[in-house]
N, C-alpha and C. Protein backbone atom coordinates (compact mmCIF):
# COMPACT_ATOMS: atom_id res chain seq x y z
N UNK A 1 0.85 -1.18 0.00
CA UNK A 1 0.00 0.00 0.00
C UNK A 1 0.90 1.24 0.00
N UNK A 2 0.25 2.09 -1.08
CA UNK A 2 1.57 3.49 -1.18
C UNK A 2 1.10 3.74 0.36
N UNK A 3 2.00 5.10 0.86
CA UNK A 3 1.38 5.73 2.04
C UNK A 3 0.46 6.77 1.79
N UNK A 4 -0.34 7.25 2.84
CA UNK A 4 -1.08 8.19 2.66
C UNK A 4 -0.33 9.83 2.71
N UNK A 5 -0.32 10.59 2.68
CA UNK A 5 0.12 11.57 2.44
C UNK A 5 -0.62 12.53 3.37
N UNK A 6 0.32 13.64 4.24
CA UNK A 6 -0.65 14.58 5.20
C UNK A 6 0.19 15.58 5.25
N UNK A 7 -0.62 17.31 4.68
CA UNK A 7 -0.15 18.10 5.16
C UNK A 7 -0.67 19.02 6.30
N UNK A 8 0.51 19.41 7.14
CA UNK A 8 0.07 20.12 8.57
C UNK A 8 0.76 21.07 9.02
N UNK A 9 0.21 21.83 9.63
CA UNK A 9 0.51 23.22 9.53
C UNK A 9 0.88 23.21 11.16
N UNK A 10 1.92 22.95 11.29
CA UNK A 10 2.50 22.96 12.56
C UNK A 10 3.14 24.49 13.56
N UNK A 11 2.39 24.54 14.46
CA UNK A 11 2.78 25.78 15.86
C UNK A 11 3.26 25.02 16.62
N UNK A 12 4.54 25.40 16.75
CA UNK A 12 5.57 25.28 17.71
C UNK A 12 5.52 25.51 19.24
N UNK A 13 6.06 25.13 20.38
CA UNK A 13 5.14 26.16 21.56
C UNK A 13 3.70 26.80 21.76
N UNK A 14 3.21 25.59 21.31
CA UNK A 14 1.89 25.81 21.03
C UNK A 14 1.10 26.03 22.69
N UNK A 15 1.75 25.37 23.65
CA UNK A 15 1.43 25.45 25.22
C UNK A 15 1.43 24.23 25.15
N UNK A 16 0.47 23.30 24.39
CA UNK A 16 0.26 21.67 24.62
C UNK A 16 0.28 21.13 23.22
N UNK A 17 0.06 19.80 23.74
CA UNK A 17 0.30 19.17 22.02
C UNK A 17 -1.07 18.39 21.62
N UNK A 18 -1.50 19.42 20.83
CA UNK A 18 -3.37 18.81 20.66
C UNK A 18 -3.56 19.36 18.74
N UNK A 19 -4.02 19.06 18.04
CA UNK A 19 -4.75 18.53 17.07
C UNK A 19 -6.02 20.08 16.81
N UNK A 20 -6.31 20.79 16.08
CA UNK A 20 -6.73 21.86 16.14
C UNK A 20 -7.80 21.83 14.98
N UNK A 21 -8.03 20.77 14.22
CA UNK A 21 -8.83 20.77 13.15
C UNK A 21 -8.20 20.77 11.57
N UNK A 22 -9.02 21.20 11.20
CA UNK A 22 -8.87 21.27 9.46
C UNK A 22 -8.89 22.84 9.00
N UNK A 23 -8.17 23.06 8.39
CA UNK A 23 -8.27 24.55 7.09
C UNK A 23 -7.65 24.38 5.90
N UNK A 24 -7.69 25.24 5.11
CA UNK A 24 -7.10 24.95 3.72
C UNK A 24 -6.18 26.48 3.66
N UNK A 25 -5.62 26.20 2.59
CA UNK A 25 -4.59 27.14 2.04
C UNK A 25 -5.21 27.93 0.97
N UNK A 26 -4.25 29.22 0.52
CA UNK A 26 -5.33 29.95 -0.15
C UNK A 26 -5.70 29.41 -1.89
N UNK A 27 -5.24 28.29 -1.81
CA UNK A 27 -5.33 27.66 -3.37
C UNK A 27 -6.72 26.73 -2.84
N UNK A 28 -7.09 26.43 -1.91
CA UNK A 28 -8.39 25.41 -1.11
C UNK A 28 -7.51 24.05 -0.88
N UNK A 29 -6.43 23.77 -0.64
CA UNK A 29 -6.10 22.98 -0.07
C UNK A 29 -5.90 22.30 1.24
N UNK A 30 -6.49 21.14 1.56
CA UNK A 30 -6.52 21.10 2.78
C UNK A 30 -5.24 20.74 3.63
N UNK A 31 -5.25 21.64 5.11
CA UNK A 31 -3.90 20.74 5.79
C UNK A 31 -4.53 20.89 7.07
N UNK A 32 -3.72 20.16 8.21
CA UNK A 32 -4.99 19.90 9.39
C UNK A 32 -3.79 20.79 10.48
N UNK A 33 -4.49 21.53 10.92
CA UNK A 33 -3.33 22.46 12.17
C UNK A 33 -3.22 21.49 13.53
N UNK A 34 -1.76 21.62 13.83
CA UNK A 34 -1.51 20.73 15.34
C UNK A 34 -0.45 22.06 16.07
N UNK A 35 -0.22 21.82 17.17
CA UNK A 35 0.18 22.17 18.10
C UNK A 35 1.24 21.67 18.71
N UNK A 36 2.24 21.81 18.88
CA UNK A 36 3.19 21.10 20.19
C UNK A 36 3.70 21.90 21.25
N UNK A 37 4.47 21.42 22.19
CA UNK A 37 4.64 22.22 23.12
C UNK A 37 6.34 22.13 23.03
N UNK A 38 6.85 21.64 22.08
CA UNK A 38 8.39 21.28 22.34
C UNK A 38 8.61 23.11 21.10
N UNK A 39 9.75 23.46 21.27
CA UNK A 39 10.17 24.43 20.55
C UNK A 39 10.87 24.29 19.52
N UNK A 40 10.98 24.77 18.35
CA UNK A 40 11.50 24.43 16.94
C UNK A 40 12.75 24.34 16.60
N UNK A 41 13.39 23.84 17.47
CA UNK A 41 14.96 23.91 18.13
C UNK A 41 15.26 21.71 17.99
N UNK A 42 16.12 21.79 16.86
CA UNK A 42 17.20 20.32 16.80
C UNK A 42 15.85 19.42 16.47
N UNK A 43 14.99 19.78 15.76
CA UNK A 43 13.52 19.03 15.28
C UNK A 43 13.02 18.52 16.41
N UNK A 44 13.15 19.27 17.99
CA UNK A 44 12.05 18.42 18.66
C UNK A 44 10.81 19.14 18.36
N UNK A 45 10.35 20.27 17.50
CA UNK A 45 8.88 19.98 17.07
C UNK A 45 8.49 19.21 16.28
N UNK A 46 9.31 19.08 15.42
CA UNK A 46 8.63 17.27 14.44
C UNK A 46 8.95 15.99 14.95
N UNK A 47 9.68 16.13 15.67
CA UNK A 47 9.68 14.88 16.48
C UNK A 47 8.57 14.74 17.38
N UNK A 48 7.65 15.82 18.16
CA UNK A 48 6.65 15.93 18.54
C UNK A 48 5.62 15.58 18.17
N UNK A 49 5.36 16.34 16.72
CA UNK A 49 4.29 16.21 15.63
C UNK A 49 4.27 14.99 15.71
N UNK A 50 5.33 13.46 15.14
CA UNK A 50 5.59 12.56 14.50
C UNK A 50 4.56 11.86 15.57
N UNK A 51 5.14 11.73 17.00
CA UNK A 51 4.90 11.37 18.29
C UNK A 51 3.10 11.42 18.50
N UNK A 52 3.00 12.70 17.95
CA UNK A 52 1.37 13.23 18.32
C UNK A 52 0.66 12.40 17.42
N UNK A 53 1.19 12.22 16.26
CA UNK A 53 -0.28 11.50 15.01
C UNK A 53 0.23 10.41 15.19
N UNK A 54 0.95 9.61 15.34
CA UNK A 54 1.53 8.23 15.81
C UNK A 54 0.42 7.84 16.40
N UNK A 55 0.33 8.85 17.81
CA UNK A 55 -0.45 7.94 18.84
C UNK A 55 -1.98 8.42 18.28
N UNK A 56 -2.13 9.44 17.72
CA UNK A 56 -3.98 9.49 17.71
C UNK A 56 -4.09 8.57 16.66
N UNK A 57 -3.64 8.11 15.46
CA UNK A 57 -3.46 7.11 14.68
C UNK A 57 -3.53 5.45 15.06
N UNK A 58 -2.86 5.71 15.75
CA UNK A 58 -3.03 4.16 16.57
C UNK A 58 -1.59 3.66 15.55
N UNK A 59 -0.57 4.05 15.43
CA UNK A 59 0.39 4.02 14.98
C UNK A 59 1.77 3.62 15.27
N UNK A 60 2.93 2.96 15.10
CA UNK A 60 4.14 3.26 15.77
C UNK A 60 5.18 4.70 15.11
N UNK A 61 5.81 5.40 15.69
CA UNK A 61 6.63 6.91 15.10
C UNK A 61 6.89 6.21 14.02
N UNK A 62 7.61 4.92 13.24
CA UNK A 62 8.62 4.91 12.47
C UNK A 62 7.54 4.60 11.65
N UNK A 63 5.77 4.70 11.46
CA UNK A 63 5.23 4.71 10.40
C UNK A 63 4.87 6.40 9.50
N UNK A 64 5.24 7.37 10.73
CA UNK A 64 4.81 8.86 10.08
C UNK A 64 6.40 9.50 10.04
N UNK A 65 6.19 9.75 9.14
CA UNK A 65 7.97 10.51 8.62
C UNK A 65 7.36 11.95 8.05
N UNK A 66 8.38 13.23 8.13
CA UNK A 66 8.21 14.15 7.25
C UNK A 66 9.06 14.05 6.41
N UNK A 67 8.16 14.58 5.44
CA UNK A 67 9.17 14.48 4.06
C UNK A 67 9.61 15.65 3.29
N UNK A 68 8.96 17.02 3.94
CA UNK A 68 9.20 17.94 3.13
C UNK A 68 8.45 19.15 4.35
N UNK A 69 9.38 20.29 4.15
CA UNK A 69 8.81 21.03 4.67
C UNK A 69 9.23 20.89 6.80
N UNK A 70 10.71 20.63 6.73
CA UNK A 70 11.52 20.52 8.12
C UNK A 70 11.41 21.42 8.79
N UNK A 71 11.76 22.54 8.16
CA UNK A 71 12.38 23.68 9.03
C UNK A 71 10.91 24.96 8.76
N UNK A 72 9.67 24.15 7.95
CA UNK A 72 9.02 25.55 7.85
C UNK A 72 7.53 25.05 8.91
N UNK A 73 6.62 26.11 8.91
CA UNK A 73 5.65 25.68 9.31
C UNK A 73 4.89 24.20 8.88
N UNK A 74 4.64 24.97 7.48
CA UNK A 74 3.97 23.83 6.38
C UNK A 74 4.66 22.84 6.16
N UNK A 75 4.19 21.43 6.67
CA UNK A 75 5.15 20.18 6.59
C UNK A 75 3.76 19.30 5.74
N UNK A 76 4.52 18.56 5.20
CA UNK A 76 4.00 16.90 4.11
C UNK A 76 5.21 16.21 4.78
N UNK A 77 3.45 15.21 5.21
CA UNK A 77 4.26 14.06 6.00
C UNK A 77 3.77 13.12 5.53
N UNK A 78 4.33 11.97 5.52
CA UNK A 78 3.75 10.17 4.56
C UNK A 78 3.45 9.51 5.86
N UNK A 79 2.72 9.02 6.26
CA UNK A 79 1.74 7.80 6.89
C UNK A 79 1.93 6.25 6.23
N UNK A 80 2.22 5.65 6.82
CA UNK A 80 2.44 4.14 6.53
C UNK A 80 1.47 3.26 7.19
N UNK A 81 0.45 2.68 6.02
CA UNK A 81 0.04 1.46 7.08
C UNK A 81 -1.93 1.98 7.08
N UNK A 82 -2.04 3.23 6.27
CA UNK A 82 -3.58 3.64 6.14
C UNK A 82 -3.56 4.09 4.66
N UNK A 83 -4.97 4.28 4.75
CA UNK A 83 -5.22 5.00 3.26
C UNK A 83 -5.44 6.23 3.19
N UNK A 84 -5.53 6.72 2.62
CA UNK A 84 -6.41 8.33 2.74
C UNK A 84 -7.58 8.50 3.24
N UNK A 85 -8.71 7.63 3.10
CA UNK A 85 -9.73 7.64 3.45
C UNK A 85 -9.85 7.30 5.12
N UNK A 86 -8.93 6.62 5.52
CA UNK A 86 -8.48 5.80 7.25
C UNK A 86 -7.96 7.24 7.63
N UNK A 87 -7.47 8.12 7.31
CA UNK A 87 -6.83 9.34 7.83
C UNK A 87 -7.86 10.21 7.96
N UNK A 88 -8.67 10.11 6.57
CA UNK A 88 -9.96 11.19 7.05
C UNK A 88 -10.32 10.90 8.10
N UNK A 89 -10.99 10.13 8.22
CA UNK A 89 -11.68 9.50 9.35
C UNK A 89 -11.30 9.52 10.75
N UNK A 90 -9.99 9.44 10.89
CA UNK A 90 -9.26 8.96 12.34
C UNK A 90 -8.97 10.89 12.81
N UNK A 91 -9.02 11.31 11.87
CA UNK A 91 -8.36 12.53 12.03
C UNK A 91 -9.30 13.78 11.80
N UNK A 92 -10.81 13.08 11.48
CA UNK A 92 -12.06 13.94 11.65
C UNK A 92 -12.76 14.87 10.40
N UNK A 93 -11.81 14.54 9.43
CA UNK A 93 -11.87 15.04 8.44
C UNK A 93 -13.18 14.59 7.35
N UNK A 94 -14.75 15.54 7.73
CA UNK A 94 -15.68 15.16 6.16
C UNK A 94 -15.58 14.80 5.18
């Protein structure tokens, strides 16, 4: 199964590490906003992120990788192990 594909619009020092919904970009693309509480310092915010959809996923870390988009807000990350449609769903998405 390819992986599923997720982009997210990650805040750094967010206070806590929680999951904020869905918005799109100004082209209507969707990416889902998260939160962490680690600071954007030696990737412990994507190491956070990774950590955060891992577990609401029902996932292990070494199935969500980023692949693009390290050092900026806007990250695309690959999911291993669902479909697109298993991500809507788990992740609340209509």
């Amino acid at each position: 199964m390819k992986p599923a594909v997720l982009a997210v619009r990650l805040t750094p020092r967010g206070g806590r590490d929680a999951i904020d919904g869905w918005a799109a970009d100004a082209d209507g693309r969707p990416y889902l906003k998260a939160r962490v509480s680690a600071p954007p310092v030696e990737g412990e915010a994507n190491a956070a992120l990774v950590a955060l959809l891992a577990k609401r996923l029902g996932l292990s870390r070494s199935a969500v990788r980023v692949t693009s988009g390290a050092t900026a807000r806007l990250k695309r990350l690959e999911i291993e192990g669902l479909s697109p449609e298993d991500l809507d769903r788990l992740l609340g998405r209509s």
